[in-house]
Each structure stands twice: as C-alpha cells, then as structure tokens.
PDB file of N, CA and C in Angstrom:
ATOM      1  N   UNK A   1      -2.965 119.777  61.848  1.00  0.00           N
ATOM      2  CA  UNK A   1      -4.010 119.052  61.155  1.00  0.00           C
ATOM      3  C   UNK A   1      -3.347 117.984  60.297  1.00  0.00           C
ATOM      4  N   UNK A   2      -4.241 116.906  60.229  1.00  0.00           N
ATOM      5  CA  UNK A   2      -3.379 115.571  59.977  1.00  0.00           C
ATOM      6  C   UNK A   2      -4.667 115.288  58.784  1.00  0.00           C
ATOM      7  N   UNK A   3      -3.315 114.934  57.544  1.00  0.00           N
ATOM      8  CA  UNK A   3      -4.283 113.993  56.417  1.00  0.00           C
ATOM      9  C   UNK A   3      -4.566 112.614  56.368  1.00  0.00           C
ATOM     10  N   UNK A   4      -5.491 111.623  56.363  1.00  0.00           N
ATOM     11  CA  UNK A   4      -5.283 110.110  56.362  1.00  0.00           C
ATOM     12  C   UNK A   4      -6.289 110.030  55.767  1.00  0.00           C
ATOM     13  N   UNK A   5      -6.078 108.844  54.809  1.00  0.00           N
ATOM     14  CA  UNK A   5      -7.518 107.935  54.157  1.00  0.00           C
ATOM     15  C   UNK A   5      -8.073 107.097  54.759  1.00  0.00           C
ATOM     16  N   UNK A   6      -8.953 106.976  54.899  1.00  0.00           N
ATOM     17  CA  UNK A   6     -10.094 105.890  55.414  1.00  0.00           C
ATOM     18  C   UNK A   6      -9.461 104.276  54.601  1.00  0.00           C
ATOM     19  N   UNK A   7      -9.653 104.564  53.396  1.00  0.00           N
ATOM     20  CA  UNK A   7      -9.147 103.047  52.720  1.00  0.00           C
ATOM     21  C   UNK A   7      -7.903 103.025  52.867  1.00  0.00           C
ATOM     22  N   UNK A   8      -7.093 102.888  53.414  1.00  0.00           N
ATOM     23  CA  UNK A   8      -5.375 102.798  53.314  1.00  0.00           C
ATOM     24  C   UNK A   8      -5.499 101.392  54.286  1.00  0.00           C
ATOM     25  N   UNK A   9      -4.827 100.506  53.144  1.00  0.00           N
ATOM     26  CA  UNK A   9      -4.578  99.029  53.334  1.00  0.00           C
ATOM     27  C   UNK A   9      -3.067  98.841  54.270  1.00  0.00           C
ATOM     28  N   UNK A  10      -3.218  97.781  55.041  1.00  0.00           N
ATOM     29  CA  UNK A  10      -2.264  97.261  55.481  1.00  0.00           C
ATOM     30  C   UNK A  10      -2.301  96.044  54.432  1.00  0.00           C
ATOM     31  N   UNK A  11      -0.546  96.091  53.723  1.00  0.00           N
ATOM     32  CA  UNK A  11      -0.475  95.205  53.183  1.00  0.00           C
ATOM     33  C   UNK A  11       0.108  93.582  53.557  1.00  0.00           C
ATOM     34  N   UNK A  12       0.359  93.504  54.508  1.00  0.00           N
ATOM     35  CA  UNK A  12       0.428  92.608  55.347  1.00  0.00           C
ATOM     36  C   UNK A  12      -0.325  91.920  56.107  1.00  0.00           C
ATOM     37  N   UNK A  13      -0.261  90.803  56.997  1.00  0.00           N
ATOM     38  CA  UNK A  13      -1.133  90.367  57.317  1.00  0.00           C
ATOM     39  C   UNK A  13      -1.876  90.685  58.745  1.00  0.00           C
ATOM     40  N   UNK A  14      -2.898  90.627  59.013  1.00  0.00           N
ATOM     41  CA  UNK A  14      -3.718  91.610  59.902  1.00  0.00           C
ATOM     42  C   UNK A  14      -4.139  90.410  61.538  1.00  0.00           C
ATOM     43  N   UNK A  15      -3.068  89.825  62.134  1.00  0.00           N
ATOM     44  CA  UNK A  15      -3.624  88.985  62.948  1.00  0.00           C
ATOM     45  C   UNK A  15      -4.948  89.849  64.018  1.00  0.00           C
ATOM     46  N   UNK A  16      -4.794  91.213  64.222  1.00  0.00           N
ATOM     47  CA  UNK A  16      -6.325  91.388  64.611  1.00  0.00           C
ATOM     48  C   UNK A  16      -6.402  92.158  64.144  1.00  0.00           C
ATOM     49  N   UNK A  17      -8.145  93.099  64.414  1.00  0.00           N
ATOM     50  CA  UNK A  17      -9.111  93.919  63.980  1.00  0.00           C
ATOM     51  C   UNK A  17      -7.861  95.145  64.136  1.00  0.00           C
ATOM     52  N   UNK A  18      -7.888  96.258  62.907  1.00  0.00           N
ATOM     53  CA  UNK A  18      -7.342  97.650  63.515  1.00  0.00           C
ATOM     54  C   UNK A  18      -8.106  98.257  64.132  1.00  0.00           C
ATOM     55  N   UNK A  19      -7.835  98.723  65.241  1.00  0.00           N
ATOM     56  CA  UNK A  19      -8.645 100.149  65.665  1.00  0.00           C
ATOM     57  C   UNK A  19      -8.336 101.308  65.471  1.00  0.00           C
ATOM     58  N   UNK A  20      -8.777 102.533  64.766  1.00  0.00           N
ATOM     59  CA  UNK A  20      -8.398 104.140  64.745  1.00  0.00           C
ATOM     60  C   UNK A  20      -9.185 104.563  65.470  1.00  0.00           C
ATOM     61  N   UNK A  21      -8.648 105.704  66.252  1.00  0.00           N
ATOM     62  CA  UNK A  21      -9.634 106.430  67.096  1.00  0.00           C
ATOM     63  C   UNK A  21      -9.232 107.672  66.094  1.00  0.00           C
ATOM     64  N   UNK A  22     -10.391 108.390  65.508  1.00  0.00           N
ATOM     65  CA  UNK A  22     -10.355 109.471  64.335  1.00  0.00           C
ATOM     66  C   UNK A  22     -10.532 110.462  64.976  1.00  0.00           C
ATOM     67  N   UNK A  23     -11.440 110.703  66.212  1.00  0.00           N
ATOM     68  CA  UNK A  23     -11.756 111.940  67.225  1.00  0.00           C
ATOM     69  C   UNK A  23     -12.205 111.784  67.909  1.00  0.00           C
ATOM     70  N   UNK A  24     -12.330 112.354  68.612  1.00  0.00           N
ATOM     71  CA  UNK A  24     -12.941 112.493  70.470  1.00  0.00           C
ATOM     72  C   UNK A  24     -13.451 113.711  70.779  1.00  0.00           C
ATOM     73  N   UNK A  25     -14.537 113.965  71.461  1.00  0.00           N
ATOM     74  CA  UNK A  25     -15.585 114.753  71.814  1.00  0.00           C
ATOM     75  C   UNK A  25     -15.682 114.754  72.765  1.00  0.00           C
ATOM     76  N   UNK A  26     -16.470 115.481  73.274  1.00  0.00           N
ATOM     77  CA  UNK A  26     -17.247 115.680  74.966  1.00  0.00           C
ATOM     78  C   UNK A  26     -18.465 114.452  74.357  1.00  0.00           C
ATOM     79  N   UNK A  27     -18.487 113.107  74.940  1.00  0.00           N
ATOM     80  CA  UNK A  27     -19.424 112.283  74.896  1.00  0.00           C
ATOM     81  C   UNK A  27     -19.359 111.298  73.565  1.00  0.00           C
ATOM     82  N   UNK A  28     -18.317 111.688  72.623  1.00  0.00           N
ATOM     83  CA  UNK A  28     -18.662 111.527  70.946  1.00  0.00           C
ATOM     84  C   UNK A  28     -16.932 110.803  71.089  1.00  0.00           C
ATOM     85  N   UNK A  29     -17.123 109.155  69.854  1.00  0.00           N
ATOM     86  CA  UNK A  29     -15.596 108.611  69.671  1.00  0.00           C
ATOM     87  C   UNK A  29     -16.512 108.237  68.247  1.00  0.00           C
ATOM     88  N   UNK A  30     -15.194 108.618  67.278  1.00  0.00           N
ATOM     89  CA  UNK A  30     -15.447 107.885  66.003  1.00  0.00           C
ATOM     90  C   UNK A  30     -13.991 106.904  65.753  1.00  0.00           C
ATOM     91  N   UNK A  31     -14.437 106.403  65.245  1.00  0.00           N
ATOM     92  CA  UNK A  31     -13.306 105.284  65.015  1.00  0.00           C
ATOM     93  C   UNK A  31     -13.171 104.589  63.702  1.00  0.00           C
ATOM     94  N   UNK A  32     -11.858 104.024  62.794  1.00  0.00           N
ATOM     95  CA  UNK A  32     -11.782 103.264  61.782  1.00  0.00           C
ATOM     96  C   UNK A  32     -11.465 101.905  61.882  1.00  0.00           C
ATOM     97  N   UNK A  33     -11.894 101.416  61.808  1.00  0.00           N
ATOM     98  CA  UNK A  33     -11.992  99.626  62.436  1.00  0.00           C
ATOM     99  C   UNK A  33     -11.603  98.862  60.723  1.00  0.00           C
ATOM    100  N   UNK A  34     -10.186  98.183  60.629  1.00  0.00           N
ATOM    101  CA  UNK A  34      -9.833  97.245  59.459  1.00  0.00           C
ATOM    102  C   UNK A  34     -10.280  95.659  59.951  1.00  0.00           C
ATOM    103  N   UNK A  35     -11.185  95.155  59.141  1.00  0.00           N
ATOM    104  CA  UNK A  35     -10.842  93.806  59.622  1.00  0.00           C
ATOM    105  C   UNK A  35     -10.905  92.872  58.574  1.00  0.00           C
ATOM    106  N   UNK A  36     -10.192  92.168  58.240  1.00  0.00           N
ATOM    107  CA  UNK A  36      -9.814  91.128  57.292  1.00  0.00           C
ATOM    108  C   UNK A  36      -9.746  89.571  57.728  1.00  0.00           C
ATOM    109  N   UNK A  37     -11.102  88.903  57.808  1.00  0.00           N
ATOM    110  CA  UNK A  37     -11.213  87.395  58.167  1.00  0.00           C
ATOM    111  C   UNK A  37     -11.726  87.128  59.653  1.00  0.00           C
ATOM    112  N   UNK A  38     -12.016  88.446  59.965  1.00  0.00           N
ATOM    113  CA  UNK A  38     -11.914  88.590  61.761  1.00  0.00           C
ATOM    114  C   UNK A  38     -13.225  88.522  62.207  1.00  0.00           C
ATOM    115  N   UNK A  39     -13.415  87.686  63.509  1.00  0.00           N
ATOM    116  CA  UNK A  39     -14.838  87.572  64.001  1.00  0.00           C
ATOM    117  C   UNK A  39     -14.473  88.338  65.663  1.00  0.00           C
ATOM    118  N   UNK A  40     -15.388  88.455  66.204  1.00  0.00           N
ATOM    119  CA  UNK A  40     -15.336  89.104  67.638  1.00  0.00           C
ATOM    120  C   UNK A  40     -16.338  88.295  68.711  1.00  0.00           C
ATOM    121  N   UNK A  41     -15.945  88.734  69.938  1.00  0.00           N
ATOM    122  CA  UNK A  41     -16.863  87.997  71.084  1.00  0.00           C
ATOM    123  C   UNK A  41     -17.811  89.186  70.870  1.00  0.00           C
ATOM    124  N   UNK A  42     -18.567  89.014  71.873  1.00  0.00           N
ATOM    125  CA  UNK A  42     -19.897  89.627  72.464  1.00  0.00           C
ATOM    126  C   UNK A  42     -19.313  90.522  72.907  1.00  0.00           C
ATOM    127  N   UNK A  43     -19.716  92.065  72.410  1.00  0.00           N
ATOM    128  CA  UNK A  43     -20.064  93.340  73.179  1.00  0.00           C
ATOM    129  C   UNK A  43     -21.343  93.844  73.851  1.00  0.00           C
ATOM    130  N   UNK A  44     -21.391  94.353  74.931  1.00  0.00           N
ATOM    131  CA  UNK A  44     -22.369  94.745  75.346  1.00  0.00           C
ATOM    132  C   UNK A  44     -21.391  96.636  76.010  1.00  0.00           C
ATOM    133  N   UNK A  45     -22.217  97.435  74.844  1.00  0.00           N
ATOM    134  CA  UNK A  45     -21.468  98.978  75.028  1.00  0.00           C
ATOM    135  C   UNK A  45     -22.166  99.158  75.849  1.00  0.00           C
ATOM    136  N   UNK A  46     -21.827 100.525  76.357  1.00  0.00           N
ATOM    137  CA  UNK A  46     -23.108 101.808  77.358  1.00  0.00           C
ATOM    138  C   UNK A  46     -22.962 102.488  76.192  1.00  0.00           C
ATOM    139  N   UNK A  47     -22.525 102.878  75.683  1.00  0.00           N
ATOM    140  CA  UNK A  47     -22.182 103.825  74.706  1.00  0.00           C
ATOM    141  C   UNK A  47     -23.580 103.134  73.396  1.00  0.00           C
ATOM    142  N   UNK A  48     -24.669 104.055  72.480  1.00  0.00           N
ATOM    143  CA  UNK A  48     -25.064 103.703  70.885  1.00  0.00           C
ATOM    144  C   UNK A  48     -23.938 103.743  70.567  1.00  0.00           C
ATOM    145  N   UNK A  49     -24.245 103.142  69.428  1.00  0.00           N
ATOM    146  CA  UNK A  49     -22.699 102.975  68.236  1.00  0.00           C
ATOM    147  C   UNK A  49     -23.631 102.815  66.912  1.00  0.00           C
ATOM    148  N   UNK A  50     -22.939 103.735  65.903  1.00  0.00           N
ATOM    149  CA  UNK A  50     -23.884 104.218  64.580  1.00  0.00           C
ATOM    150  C   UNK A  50     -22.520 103.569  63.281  1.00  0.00           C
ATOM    151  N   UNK A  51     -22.858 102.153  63.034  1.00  0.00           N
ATOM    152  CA  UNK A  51     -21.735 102.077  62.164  1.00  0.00           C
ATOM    153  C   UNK A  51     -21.846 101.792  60.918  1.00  0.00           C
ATOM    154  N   UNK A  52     -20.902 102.414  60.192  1.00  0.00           N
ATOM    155  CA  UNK A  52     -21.165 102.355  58.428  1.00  0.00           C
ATOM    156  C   UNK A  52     -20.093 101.168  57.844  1.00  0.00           C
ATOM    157  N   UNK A  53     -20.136 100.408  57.347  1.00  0.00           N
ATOM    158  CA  UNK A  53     -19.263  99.553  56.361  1.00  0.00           C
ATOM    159  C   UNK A  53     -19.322 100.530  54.965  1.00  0.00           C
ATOM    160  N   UNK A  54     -17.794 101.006  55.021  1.00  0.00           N
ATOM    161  CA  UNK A  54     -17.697 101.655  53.827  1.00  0.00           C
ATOM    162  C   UNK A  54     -17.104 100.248  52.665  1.00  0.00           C
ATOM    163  N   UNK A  55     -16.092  98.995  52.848  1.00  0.00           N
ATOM    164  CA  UNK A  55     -15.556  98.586  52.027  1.00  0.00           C
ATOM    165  C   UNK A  55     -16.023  96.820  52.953  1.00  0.00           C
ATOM    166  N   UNK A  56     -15.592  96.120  51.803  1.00  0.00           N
ATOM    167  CA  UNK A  56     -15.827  94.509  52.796  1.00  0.00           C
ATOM    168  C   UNK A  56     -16.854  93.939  52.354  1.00  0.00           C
ATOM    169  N   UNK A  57     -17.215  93.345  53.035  1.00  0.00           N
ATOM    170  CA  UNK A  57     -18.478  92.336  53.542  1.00  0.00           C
ATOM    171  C   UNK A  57     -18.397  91.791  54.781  1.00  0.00           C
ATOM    172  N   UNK A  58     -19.095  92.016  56.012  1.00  0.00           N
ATOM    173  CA  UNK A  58     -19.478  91.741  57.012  1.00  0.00           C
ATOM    174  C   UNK A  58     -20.924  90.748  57.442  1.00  0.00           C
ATOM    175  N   UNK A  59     -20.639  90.231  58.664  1.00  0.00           N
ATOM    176  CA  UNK A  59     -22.410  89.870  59.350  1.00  0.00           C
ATOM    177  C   UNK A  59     -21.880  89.755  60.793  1.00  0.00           C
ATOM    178  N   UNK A  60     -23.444  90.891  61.164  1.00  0.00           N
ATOM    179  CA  UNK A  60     -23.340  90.667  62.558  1.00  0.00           C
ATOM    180  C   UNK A  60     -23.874  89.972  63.231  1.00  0.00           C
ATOM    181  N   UNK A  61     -23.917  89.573  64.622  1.00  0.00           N
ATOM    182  CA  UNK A  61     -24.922  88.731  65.216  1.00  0.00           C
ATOM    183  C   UNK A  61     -25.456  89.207  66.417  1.00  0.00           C
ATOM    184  N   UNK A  62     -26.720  89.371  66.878  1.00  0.00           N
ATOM    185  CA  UNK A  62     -27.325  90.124  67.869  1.00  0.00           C
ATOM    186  C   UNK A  62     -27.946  88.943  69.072  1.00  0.00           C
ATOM    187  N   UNK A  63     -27.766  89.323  69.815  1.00  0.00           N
ATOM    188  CA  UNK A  63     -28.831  88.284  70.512  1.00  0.00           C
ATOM    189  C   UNK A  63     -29.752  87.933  70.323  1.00  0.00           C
ATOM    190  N   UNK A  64     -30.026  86.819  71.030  1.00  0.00           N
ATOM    191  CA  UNK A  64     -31.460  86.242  69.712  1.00  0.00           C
ATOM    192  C   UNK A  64     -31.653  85.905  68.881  1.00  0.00           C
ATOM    193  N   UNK A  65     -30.200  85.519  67.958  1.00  0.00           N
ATOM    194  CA  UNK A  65     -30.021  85.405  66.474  1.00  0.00           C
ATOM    195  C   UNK A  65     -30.203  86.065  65.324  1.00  0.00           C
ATOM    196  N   UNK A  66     -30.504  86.974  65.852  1.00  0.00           N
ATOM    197  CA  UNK A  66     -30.477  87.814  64.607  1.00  0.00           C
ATOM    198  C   UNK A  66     -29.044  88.064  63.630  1.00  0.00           C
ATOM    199  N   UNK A  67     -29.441  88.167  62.674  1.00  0.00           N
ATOM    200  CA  UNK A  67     -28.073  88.226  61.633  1.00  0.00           C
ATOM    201  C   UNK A  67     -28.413  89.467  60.799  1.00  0.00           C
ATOM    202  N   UNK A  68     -27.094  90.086  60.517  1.00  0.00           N
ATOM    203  CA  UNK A  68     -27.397  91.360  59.565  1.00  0.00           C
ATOM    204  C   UNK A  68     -26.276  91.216  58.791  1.00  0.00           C
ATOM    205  N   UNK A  69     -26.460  91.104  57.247  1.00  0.00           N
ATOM    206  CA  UNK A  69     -24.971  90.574  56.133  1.00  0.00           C
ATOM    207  C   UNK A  69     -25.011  92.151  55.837  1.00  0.00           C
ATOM    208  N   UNK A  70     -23.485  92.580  55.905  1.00  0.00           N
ATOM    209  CA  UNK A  70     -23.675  93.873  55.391  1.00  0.00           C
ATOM    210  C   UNK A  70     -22.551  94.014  54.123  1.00  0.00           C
ATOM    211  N   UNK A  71     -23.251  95.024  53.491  1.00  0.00           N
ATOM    212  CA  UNK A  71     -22.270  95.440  52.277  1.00  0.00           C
ATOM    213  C   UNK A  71     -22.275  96.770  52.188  1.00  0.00           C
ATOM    214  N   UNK A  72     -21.154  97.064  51.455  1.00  0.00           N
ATOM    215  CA  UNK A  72     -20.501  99.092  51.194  1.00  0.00           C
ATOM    216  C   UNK A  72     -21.845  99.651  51.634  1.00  0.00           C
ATOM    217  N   UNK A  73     -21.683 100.852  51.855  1.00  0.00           N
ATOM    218  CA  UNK A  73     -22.712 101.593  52.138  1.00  0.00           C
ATOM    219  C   UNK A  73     -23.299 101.343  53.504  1.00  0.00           C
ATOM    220  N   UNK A  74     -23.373  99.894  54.053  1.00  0.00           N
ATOM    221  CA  UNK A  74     -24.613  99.544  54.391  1.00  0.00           C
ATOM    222  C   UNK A  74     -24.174 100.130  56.502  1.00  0.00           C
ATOM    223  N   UNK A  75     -25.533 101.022  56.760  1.00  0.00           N
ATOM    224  CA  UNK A  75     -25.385 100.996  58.225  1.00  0.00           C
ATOM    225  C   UNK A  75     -26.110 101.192  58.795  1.00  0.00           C
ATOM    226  N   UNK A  76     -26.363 100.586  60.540  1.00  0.00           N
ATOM    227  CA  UNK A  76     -26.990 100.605  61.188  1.00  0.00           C
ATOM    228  C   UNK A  76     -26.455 101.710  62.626  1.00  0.00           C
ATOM    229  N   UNK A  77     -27.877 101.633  63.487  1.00  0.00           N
ATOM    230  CA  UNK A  77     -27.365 102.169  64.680  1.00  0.00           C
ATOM    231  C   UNK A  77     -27.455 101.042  65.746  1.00  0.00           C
ATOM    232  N   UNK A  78     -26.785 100.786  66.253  1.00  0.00           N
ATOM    233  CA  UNK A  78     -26.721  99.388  67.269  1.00  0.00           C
ATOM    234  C   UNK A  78     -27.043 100.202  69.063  1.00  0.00           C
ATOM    235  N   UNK A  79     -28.205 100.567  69.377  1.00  0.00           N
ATOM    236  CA  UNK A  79     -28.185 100.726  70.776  1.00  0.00           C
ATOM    237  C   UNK A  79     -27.648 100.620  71.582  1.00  0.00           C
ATOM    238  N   UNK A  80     -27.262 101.100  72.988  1.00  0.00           N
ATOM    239  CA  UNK A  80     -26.332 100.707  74.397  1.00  0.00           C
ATOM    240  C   UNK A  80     -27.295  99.374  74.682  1.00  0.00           C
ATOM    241  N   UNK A  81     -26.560  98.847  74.921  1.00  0.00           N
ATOM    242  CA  UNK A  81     -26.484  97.520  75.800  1.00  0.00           C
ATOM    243  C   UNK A  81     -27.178  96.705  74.970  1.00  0.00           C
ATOM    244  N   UNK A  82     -27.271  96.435  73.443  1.00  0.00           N
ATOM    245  CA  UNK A  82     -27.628  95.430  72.217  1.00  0.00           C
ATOM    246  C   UNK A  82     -26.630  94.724  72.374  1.00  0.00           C
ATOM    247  N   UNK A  83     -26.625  93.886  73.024  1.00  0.00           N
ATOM    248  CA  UNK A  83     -25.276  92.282  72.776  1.00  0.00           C
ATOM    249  C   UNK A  83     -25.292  92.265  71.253  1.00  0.00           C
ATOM    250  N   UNK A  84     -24.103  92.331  70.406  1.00  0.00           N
ATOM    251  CA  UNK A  84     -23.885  91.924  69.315  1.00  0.00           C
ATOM    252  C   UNK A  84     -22.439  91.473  69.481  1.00  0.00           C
ATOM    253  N   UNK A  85     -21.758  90.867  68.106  1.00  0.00           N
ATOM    254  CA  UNK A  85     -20.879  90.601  67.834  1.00  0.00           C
ATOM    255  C   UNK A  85     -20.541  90.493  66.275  1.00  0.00           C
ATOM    256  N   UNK A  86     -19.361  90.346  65.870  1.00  0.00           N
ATOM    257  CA  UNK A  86     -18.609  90.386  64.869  1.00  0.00           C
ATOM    258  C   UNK A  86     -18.956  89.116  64.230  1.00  0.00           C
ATOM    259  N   UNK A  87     -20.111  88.202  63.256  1.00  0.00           N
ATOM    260  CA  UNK A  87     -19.865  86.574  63.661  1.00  0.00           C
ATOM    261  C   UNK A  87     -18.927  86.581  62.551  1.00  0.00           C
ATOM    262  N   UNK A  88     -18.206  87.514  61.042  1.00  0.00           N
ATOM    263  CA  UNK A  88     -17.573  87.019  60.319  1.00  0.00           C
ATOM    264  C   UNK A  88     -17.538  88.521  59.255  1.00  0.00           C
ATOM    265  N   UNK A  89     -15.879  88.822  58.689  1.00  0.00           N
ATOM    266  CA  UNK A  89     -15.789  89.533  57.772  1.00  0.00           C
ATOM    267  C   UNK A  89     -15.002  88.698  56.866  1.00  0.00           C
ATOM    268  N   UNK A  90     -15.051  89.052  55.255  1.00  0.00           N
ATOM    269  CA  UNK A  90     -14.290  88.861  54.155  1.00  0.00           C
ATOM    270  C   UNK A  90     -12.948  88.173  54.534  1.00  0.00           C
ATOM    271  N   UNK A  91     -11.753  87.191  54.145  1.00  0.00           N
ATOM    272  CA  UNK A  91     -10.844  87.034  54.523  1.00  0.00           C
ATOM    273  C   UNK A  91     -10.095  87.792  53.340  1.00  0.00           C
ATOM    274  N   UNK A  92     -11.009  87.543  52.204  1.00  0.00           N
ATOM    275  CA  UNK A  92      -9.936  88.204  50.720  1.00  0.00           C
ATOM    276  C   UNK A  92      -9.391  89.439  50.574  1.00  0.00           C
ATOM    277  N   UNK A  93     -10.290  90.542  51.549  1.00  0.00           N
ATOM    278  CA  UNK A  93     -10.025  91.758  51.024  1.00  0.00           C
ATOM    279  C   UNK A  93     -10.226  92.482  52.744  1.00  0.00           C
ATOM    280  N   UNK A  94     -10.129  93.897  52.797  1.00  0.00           N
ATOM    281  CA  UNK A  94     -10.043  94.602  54.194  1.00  0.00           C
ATOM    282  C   UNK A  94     -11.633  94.867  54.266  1.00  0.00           C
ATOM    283  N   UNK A  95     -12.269  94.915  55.158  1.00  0.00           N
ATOM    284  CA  UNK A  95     -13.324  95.248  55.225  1.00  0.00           C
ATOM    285  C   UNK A  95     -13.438  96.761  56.382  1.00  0.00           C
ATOM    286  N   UNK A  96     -13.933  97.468  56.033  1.00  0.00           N
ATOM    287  CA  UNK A  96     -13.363  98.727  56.680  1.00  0.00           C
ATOM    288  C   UNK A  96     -14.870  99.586  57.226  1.00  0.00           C
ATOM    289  N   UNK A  97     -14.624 100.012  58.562  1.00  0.00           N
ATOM    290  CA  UNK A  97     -15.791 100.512  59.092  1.00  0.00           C
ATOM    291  C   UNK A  97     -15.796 101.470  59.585  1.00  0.00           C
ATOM    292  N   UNK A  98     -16.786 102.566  59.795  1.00  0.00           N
ATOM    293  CA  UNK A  98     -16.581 103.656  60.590  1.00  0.00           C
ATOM    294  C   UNK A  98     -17.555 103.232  61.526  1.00  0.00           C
ATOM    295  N   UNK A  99     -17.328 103.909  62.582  1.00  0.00           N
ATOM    296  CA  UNK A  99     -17.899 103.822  63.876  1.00  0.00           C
ATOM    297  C   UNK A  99     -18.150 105.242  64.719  1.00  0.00           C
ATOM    298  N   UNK A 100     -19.021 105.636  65.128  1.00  0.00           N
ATOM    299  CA  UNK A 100     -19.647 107.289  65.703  1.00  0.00           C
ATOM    300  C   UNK A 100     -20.139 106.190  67.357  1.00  0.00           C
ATOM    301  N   UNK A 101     -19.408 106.218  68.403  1.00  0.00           N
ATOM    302  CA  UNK A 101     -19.899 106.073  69.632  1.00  0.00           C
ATOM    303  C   UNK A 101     -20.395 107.238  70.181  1.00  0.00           C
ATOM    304  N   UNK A 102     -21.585 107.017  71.230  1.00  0.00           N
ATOM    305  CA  UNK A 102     -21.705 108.304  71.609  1.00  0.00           C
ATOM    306  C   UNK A 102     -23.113 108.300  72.864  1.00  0.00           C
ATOM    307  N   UNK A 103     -22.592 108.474  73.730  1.00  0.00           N
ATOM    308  CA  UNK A 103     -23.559 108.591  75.212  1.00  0.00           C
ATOM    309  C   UNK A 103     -24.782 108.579  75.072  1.00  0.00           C
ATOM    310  N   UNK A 104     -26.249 107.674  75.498  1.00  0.00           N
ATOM    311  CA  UNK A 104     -27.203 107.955  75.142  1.00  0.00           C
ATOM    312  C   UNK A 104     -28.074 109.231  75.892  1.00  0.00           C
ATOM    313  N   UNK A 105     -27.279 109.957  76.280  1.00  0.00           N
ATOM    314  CA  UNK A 105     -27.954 111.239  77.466  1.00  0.00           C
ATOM    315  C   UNK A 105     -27.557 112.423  75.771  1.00  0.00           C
ATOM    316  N   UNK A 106     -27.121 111.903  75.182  1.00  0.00           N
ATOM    317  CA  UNK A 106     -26.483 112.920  73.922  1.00  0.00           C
ATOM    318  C   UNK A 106     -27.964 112.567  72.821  1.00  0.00           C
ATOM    319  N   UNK A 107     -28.040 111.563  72.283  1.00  0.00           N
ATOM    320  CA  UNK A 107     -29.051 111.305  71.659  1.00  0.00           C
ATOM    321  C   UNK A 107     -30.485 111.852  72.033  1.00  0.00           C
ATOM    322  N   UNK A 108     -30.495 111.816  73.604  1.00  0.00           N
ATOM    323  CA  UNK A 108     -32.245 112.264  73.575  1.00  0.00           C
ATOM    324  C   UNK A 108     -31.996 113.773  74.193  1.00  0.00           C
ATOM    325  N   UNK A 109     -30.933 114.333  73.772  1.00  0.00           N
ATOM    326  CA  UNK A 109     -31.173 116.194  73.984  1.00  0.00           C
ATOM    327  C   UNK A 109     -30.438 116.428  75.014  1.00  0.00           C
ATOM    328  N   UNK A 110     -29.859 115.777  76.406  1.00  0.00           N
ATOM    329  CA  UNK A 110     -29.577 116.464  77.409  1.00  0.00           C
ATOM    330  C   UNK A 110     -28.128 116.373  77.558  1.00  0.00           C
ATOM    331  N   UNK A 111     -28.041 117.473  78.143  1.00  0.00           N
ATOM    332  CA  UNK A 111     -26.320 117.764  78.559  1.00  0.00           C
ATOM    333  C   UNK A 111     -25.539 116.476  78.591  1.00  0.00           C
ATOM    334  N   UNK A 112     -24.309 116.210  78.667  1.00  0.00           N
ATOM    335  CA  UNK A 112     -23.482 115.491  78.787  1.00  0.00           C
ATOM    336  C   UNK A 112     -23.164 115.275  80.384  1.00  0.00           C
TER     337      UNK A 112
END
C-alpha cells in the first residue's frame, strides 16, 4: 500500500498535462490530472467521466459552445461521447483534477 497526495506540485516546469492513474477496476479508472497553462483537443470518450477540480481554475468547452469556468470544489459528470475539451487552465498555479471513468453499462445497473 502506497501513500501519495493529491496536491504534490511539480516544481518545475510542466510542458504537458500529468496523468495519474490512482486505480483500476473491473470497468472503473480514476485518475490525477496536473495541468498548469494547458489546453487540450477534442475528446470524444465511450467511457462517462465524473470530474472534480480540487485546486486551479479551469474552462471547458463542449460542443456547441458551451463553456463551463470551474473553480475548487467545482464538478461535473461529462457523458460518453460529449465532445469536450480542455479550452484553458491557470498558467500561475497547478490546477489539479480528479477524474472517476467508468463504462456506461456500470451506471445504469448491469454487469460489466
């Protein structure tokens, strides 16, 4: 069994997004995502994705334009196949996210 903090800074400079993979499940990935100044292309998951901004300031962008500015605390559940993207995090400070992926045959009750 392994100890790690969620906030533990890279003090250096971050040319991309970190990814942690924190655990793995039958159907279930959580992950710690650092990003400092970083924008992303277009995802389109199979996988929901349930993500929390614990530290930062973020905004996402959905198809269609939609925009969501997020701060500490703040989270959504982003559906399979919601085109979003990264359009912009904080450059000053780490902006830090958790992430719960997870099969939508898991969400509405049935086996994996």
């Amino acid at each position: 069994m392994m100890t790690a903090n969620l906030f533990a800074s890279s003090s250096g400079a971050l040319p991309e997004e970190v990814v942690e993979e924190l655990a793995r499940g039958q159907g279930v990935r959580v992950e710690r995502i650092v990003s400092r100044g970083h924008d992303s292309g277009w995802y389109d998951q199979v996988d929901h994705e349930w993500v929390a901004l614990l530290a930062g300031e973020a905004r996402l962008e959905f198809e269609g334009g939609e925009i969501r500015h997020l701060l500490p605390g703040d989270h959504l559940l982003i559906p399979a196949h919601r085109r979003h993207r990264v359009a912009w995090t904080t450059p000053e400070r780490d902006s830090v996210w958790l992430a719960v992926h997870y099969r939508p045959e898991l969400a509405e009750g049935r086996p994996a």
